[in-house]
C-alpha atoms as a PDB file:
ATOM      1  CA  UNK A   1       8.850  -5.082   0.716  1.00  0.00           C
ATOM      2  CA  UNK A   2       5.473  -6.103  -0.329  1.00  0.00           C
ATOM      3  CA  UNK A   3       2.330  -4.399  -1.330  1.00  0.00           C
ATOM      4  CA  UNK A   4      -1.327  -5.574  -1.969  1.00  0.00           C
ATOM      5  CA  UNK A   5      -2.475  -2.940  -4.818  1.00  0.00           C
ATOM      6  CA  UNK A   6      -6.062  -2.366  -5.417  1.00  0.00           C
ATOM      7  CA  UNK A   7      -7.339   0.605  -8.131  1.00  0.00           C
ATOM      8  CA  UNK A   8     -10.416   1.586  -6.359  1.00  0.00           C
ATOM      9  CA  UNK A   9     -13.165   3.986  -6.551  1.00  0.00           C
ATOM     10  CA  UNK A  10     -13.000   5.156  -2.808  1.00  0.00           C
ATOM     11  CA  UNK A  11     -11.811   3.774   0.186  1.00  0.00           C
ATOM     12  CA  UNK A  12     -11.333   4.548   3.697  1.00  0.00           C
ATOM     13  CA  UNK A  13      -9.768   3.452   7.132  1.00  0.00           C
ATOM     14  CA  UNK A  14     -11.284   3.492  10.520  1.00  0.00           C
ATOM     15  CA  UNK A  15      -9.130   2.796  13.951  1.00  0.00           C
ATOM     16  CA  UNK A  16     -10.233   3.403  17.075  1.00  0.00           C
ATOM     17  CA  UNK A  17     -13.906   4.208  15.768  1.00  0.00           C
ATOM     18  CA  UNK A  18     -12.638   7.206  13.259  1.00  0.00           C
ATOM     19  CA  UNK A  19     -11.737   7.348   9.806  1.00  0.00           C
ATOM     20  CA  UNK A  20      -7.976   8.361   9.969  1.00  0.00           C
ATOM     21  CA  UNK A  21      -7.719   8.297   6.242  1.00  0.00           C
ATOM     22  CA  UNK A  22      -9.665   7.912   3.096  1.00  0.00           C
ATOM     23  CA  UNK A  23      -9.361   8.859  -0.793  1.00  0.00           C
ATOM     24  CA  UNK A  24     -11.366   9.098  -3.618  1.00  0.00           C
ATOM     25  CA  UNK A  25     -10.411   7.506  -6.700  1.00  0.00           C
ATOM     26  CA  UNK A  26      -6.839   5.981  -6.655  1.00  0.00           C
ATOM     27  CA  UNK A  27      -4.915   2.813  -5.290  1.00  0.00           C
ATOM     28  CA  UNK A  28      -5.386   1.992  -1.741  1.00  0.00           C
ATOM     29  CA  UNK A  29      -1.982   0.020  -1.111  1.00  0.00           C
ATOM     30  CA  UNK A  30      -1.730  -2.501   1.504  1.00  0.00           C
ATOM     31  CA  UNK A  31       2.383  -2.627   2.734  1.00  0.00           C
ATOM     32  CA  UNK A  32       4.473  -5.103   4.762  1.00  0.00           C
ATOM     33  CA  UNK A  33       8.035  -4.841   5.613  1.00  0.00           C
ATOM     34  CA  UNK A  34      10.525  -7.771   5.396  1.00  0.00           C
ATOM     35  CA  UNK A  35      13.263  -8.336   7.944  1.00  0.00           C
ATOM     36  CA  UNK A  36      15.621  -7.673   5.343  1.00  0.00           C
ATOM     37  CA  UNK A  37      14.340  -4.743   3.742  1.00  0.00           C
ATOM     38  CA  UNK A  38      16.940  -1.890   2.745  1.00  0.00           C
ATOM     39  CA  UNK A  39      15.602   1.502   1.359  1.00  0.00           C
ATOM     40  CA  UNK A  40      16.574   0.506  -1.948  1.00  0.00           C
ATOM     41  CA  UNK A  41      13.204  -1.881  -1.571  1.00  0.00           C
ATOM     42  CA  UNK A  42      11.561   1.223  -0.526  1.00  0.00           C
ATOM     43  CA  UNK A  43      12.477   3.602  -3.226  1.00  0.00           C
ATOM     44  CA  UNK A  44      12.066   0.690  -5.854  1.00  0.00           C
ATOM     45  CA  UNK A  45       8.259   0.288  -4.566  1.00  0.00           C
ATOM     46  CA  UNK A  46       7.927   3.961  -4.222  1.00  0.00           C
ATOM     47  CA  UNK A  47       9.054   4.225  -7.697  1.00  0.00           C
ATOM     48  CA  UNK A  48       6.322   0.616  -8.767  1.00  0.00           C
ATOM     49  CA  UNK A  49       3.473   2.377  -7.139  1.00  0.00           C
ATOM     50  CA  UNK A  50       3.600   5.783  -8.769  1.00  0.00           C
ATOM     51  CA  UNK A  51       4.656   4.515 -12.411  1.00  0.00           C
ATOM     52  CA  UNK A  52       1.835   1.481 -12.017  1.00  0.00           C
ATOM     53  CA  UNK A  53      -0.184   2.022 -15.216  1.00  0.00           C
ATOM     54  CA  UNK A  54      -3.499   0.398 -13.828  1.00  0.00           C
ATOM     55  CA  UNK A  55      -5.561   3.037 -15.116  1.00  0.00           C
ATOM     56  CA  UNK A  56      -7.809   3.359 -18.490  1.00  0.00           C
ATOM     57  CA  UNK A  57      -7.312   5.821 -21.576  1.00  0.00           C
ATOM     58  CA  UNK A  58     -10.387   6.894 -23.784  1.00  0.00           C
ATOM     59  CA  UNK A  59      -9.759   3.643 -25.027  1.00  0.00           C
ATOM     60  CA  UNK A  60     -10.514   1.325 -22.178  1.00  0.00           C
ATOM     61  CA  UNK A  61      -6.860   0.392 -21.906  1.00  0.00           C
ATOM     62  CA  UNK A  62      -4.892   0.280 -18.647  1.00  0.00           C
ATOM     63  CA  UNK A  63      -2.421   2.751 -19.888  1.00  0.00           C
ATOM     64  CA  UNK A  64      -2.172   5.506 -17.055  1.00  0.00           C
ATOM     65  CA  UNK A  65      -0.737   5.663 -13.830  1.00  0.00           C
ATOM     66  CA  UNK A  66      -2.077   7.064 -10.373  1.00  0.00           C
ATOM     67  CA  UNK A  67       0.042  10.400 -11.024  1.00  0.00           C
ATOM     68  CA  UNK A  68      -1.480  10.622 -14.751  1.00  0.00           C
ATOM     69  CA  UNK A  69      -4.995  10.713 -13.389  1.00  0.00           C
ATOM     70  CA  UNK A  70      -4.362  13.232 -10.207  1.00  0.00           C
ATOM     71  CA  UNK A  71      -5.507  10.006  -8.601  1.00  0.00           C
ATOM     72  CA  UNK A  72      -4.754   9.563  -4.511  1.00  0.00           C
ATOM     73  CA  UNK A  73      -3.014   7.145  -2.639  1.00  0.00           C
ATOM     74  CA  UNK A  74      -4.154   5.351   0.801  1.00  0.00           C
ATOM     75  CA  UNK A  75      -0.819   3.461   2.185  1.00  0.00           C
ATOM     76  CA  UNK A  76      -2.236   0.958   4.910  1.00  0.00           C
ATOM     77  CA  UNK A  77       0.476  -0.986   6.806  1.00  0.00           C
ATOM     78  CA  UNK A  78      -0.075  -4.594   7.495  1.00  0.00           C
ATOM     79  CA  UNK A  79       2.387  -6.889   8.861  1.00  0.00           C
ATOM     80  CA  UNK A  80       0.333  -9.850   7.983  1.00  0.00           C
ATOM     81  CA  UNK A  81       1.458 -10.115   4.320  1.00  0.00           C
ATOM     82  CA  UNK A  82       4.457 -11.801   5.189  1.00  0.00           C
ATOM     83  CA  UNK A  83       2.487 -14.488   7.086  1.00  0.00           C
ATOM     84  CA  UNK A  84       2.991 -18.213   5.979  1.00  0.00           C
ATOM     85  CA  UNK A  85       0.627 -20.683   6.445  1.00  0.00           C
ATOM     86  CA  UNK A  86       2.557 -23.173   4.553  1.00  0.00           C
ATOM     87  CA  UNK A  87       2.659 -25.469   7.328  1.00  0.00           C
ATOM     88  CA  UNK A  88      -0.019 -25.393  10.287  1.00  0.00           C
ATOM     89  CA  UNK A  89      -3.161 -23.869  10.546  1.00  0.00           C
ATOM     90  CA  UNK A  90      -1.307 -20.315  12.760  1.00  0.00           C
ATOM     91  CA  UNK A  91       0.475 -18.064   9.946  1.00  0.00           C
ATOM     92  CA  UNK A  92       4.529 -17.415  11.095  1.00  0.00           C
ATOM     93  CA  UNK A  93       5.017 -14.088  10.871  1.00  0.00           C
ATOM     94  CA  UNK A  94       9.024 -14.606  11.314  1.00  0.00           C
ATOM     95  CA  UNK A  95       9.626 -13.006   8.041  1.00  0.00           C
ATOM     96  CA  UNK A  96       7.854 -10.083   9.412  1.00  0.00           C
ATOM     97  CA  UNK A  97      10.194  -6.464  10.292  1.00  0.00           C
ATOM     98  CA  UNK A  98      10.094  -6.376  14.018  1.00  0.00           C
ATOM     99  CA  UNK A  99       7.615  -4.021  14.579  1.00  0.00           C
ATOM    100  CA  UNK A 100       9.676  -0.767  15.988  1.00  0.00           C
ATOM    101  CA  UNK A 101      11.963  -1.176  13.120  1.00  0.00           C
ATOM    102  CA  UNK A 102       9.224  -1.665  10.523  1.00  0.00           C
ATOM    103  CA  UNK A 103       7.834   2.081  11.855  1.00  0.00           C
ATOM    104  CA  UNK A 104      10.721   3.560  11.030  1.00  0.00           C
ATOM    105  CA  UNK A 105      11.288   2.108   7.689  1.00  0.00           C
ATOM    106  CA  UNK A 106       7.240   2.985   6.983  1.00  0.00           C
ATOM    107  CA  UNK A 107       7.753   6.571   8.309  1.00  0.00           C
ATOM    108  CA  UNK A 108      10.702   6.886   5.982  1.00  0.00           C
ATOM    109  CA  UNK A 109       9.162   5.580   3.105  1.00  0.00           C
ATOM    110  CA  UNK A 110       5.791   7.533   3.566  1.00  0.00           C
ATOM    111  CA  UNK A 111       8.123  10.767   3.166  1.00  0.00           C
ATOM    112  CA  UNK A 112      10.111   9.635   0.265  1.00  0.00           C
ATOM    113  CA  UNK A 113       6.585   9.041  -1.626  1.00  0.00           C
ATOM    114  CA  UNK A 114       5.436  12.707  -0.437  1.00  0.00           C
ATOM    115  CA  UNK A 115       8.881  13.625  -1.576  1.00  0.00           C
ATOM    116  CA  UNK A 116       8.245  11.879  -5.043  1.00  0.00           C
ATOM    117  CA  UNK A 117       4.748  13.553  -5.956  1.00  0.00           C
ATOM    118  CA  UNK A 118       2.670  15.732  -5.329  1.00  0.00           C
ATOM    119  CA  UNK A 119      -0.666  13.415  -5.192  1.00  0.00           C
ATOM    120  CA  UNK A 120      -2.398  13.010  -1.611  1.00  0.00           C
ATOM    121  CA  UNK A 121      -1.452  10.710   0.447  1.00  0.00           C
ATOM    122  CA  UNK A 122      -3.580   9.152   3.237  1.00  0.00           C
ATOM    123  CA  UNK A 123      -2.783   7.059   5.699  1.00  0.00           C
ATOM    124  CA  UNK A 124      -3.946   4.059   8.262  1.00  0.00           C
ATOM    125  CA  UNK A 125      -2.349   3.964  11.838  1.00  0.00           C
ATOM    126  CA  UNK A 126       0.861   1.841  12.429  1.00  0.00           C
ATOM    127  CA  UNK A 127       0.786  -0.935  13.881  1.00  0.00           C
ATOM    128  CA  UNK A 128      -3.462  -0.514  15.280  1.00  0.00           C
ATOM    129  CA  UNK A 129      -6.783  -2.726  14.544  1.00  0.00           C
ATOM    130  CA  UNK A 130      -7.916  -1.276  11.696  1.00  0.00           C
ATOM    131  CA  UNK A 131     -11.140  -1.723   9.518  1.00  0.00           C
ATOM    132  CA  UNK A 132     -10.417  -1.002   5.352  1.00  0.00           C
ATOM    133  CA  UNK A 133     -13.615  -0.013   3.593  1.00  0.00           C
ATOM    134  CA  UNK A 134     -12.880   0.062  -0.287  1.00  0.00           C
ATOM    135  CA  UNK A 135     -14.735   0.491  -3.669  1.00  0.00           C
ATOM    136  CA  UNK A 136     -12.444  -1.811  -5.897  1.00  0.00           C
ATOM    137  CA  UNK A 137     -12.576  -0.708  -9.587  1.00  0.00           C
ATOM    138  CA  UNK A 138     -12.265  -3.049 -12.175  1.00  0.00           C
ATOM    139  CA  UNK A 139     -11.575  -5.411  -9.791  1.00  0.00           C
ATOM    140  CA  UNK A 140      -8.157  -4.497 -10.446  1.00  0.00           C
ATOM    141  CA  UNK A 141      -5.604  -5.931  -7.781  1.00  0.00           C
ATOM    142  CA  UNK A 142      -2.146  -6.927  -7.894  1.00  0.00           C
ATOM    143  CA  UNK A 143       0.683  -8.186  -5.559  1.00  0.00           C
ATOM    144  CA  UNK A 144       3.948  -6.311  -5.996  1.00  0.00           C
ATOM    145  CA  UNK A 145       6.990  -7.534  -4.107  1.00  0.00           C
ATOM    146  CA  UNK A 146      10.515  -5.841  -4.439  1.00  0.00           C
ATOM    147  CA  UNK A 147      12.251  -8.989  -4.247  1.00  0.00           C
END
């Protein structure tokens, strides 16, 4: 499982020309599913994501996490981070979860993280064209992978 992490301001997602989710300050999280994912890569990110500490003290240090600042979460899906473009100019998107499978295993995971805390939790749509509006702060981004 992989997931593009950005600690932002605001952000929001529109599909289908309205915004099906958006959040104030928090981490917008951008989420692909490997072919060989188990929910042990699911709880493990669950568990990365809400223990992250990407956020600042009275100090200026990033020493809090999302759940330490009643922060919100925005969980986008996007197949397309397990696109290689090592070869060619097309990404392969082989490594990819098929994309019925990959719903399930999102679903699942998107209750085990409302299961886990009791922060918000927007969402994009599965699986649709999708436009991500965000307010990076910092810019603070990372790439977590459970693998």
């Amino acid at each position: 499982m992989r997931a593009l992490v950005q600690r932002v301001a605001s952000a929001r997602v529109v599909a289908g020309g309205e915004v099906v989710g958006a959040i104030g300050r928090g981490l917008l999280v951008l989420v692909g599913m490997h072919r060989d994912d188990t929910p042990a890569d699911g709880a493990w990110m669950g568990r990365k994501l809400l223990s992250l500490r990407v956020f600042e003290d009275a100090r200026g240090k990033m020493s809090r996490s999302v759940e330490e600042v009643n922060g919100e979460l925005l969980i986008v899906s996007q197949f397309t981070l397990y696109g290689d473009a090592r070869q060619g100019a097309r990404p392969d998107f082989g490594a990819a979860m098929p994309t019925e499978a990959a719903r399930t295993f999102y679903e699942e995971w998107i209750a085990l993280l409302r299961r886990s805390c009791a922060l918000p939790i927007r969402e994009g749509r599965f699986a649709a064209t999708m436009q991500v509006e965000l307010v990076n702060d910092g810019p603070v981004t990372l790439m977590l992978d459970s693998r």
